[in-house]
Protein backbone atom coordinates (compact mmCIF):
# COMPACT_ATOMS: atom_id res chain seq x y z
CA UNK A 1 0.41 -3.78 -5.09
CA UNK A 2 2.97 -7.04 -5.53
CA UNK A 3 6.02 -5.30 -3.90
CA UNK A 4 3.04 -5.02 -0.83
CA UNK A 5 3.38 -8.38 -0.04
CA UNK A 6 5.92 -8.86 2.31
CA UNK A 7 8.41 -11.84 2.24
CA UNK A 8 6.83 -14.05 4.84
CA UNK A 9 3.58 -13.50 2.70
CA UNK A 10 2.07 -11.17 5.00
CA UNK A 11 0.18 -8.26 2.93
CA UNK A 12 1.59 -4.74 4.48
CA UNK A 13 -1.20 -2.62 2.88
CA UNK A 14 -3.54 -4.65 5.88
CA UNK A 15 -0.52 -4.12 8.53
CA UNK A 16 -1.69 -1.64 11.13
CA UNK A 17 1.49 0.16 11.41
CA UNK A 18 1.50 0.54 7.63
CA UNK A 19 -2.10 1.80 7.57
CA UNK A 20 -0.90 4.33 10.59
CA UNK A 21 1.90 5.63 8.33
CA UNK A 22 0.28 6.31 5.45
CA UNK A 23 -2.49 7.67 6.79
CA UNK A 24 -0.48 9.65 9.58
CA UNK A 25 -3.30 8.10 12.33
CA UNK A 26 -1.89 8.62 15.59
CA UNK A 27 -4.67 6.48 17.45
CA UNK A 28 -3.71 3.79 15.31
CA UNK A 29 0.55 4.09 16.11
CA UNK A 30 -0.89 3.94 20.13
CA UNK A 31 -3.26 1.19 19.63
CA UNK A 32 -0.19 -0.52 17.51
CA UNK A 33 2.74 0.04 19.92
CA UNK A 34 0.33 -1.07 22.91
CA UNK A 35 -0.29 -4.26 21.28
CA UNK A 36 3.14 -5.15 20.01
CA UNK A 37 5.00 -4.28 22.83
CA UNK A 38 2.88 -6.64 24.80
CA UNK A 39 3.04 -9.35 22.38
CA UNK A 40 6.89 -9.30 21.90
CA UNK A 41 7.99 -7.98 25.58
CA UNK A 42 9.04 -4.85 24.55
CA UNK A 43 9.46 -1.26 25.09
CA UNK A 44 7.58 -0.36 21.68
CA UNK A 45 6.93 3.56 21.42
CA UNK A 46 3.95 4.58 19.18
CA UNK A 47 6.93 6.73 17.10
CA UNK A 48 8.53 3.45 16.67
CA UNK A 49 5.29 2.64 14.65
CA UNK A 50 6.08 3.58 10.91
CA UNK A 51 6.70 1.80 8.05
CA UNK A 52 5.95 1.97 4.05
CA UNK A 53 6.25 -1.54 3.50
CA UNK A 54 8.77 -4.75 4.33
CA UNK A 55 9.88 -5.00 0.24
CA UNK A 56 10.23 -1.25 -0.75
CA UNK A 57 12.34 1.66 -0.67
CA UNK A 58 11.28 3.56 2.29
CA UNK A 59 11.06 4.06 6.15
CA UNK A 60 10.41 0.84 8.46
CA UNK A 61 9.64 -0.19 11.64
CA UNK A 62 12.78 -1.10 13.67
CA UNK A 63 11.69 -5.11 13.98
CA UNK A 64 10.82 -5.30 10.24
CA UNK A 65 14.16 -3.33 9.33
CA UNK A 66 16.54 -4.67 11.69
CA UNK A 67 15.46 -7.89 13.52
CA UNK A 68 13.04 -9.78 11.42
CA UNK A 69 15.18 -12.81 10.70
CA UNK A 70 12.49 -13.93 7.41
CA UNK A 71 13.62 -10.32 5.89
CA UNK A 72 17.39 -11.13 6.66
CA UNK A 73 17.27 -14.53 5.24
CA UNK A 74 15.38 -13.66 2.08
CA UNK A 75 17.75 -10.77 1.69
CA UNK A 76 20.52 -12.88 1.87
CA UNK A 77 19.33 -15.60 -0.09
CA UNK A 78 18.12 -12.61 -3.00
CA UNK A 79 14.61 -13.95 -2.90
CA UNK A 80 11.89 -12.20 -3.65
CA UNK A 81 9.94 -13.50 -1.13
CA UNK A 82 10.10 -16.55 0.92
CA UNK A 83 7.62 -18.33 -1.95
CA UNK A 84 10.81 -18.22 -4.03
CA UNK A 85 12.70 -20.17 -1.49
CA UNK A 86 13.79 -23.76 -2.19
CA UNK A 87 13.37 -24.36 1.90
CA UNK A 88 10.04 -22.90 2.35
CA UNK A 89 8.26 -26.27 3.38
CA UNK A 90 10.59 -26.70 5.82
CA UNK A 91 10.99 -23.61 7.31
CA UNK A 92 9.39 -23.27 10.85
CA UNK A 93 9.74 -19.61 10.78
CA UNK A 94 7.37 -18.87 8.09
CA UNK A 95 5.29 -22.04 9.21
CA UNK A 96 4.05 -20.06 12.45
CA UNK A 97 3.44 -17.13 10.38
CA UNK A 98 1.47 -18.80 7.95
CA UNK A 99 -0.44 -20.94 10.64
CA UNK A 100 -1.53 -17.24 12.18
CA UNK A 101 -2.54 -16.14 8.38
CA UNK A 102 -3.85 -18.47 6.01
CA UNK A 103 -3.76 -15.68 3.12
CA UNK A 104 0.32 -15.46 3.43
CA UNK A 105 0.96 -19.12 1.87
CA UNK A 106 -1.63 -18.01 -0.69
CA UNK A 107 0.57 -14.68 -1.18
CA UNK A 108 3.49 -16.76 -1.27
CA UNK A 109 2.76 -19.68 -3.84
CA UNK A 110 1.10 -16.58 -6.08
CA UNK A 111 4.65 -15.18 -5.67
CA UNK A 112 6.07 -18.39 -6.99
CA UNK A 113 4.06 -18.86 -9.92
CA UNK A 114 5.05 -14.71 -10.85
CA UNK A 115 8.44 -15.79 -10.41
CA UNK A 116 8.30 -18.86 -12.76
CA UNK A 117 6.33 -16.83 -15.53
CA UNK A 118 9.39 -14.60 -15.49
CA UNK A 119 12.05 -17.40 -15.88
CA UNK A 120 9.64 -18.92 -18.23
CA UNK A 121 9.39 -15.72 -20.44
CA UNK A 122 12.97 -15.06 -20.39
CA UNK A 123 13.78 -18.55 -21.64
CA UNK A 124 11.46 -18.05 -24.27
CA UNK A 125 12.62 -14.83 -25.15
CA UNK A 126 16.35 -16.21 -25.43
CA UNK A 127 15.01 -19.43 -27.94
CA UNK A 128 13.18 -16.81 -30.06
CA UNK A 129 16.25 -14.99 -30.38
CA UNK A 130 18.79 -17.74 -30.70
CA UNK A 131 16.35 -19.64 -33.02
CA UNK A 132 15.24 -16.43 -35.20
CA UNK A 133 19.33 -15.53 -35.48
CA UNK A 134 20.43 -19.17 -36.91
CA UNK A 135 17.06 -19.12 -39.34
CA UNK A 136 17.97 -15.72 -40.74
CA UNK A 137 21.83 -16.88 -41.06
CA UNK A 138 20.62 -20.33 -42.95
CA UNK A 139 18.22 -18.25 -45.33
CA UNK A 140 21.35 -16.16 -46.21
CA UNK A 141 23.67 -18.49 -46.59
CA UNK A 142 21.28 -20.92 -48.11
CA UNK A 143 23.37 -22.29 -51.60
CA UNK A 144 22.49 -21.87 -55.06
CA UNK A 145 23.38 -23.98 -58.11
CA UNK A 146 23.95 -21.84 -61.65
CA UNK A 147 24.09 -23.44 -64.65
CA UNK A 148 24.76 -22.64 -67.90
CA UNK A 149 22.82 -24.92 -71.02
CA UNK A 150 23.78 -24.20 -74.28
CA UNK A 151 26.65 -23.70 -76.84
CA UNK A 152 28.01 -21.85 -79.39
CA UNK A 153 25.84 -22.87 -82.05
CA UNK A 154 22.69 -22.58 -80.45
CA UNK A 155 20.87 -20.61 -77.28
CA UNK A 156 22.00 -20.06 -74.22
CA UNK A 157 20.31 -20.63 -71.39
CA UNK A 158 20.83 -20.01 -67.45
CA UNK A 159 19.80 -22.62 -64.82
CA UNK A 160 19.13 -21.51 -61.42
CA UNK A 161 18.61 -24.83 -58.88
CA UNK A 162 17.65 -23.87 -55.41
CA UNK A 163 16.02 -21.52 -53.81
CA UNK A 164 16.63 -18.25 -51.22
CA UNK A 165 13.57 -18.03 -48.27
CA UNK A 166 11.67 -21.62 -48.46
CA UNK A 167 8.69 -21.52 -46.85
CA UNK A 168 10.36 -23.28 -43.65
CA UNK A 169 12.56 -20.91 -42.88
CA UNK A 170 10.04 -18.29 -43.19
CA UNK A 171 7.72 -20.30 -40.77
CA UNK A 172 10.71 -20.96 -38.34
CA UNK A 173 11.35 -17.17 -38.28
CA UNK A 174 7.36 -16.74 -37.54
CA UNK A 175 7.67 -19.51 -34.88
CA UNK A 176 10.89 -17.84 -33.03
CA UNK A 177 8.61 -14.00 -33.33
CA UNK A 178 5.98 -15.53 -31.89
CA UNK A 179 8.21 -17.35 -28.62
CA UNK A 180 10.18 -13.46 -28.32
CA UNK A 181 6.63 -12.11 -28.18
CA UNK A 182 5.16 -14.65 -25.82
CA UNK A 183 8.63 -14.68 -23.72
CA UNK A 184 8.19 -10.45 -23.30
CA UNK A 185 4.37 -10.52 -22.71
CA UNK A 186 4.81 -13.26 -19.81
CA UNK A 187 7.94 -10.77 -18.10
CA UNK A 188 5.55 -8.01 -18.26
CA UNK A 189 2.16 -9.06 -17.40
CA UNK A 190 2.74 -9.79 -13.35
CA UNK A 191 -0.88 -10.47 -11.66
C-alpha cells in the first residue's frame, strides 16, 4: 500500500486512471482522458489512460512516466518521495499539489517519519553490533592473575585473582541484543 503513494504525496490507488487500469473500466479511461486533456491542453486519448502506479514497476501514463517533473526530480535526487526531500518547504511544485490535496502533505510527512525509523533502526542495528563485538572481545581477553602460595615444606596452593564474564559485560552484551533487535524490528515494521 506504501509504494501507492506517489512522490508528490498523491495516493494512486484513488487516481482515476489507476482505478481504470486495474479494473480494465473503459468508461472510466473516457471520462479520464476527457478531463485531463482539458485540464492540461492536450490531445489525451482514453488508451493513453493506464498506469499501475507513479513508484512501482509497471506500465504508466505518458505524463506520470515521462513529463512529471516531481517524478524526475525525486528520481534524480533518489528520494523516496518528495517527504524525504531536504527542499520540500520550499518547493512550489509540490506546494500547488498539496494546496489541491490536503491528504498528500499528510502522505508525505508519514513518508518522512518511515524514512527516519529506517535510518534510526539501522543505526541501532550497527551500535548493537559494534558494541556486542568489543564486549565479547573484552570478556575474552579479560586478564587473569595465577598465583602460586606455598613451599616445599608445606601445601600448595593456587590463587586465581580476576574473573572471566562479570556481570557488566554480560549486561552490555544484553544491552547491544536488545539495540540489534530494536534496530531490525524498526527496518521492518513500515506503517
Amino acid at each position: 500500500m506504501r509504494d501507492m503513494i506517489a512522490y508528490c504525496g498523491l495516493d494512486c490507488e484513488k487516481c482515476d486512471a489507476y482505478l481504470a487500469t486495474i479494473n480494465d473500466d473503459q468508461a472510466l479511461r473516457k471520462k479520464t482522458a476527457k478531463l485531463w486533456a482539458s485540464l492540461n491542453n492536450a490531445p489525451i486519448l482514453p488508451e493513453h489512460i493506464n498506469c499501475e502506479g507513479c513508484r512501482v514497476d509497471g506500465i504508466k501514463t505518458v505524463y506520470c512516466d515521462s513529463l512529471c517533473a516531481i517524478r524526475q526530480c525525486a528520481s534524480k535526487k533518489s528520494v523516496v518521495t518528495c517527504g524525504d526531500c531536504p527542499d520540500l518547504k520550499k518547493c512550489q511544485t509540490v506546494k500547488a499539489i498539496v494546496s489541491n490535496d490536503p491528504d498528500a502533505l499528510k502522505n508525505l510527512k508519514a513518508s518522512r517519519v518511515r524514512y527516519m525509523k529506517k535510518i534510526i533502526g539501522i543505526i541501532l542495528i550497527v551500535i548493537g553490533i559494534v558494541t556486542a563485538t568489543i564486549d565479547l572481545i573484552l570478556k575474552v581477553n579479560r586478564k587473569m592473575s595465577v598465583s602460586i602460595i606455598g613451599g616445599a615444606d608445606g601445601p600448595t596452593s593456587l590463587f586465581v585473582a580476576g574473573k572471566i564474564g562479570s556481570i557488566s559485560t554480560s549486561i552490555g552484551i544484553t544491552v547491544d541484543i536488545v539495540l540489534f533487535i530494536t534496530g531490525i524490528f524498526m527496518i521492518i515494521r513500515n506503517k
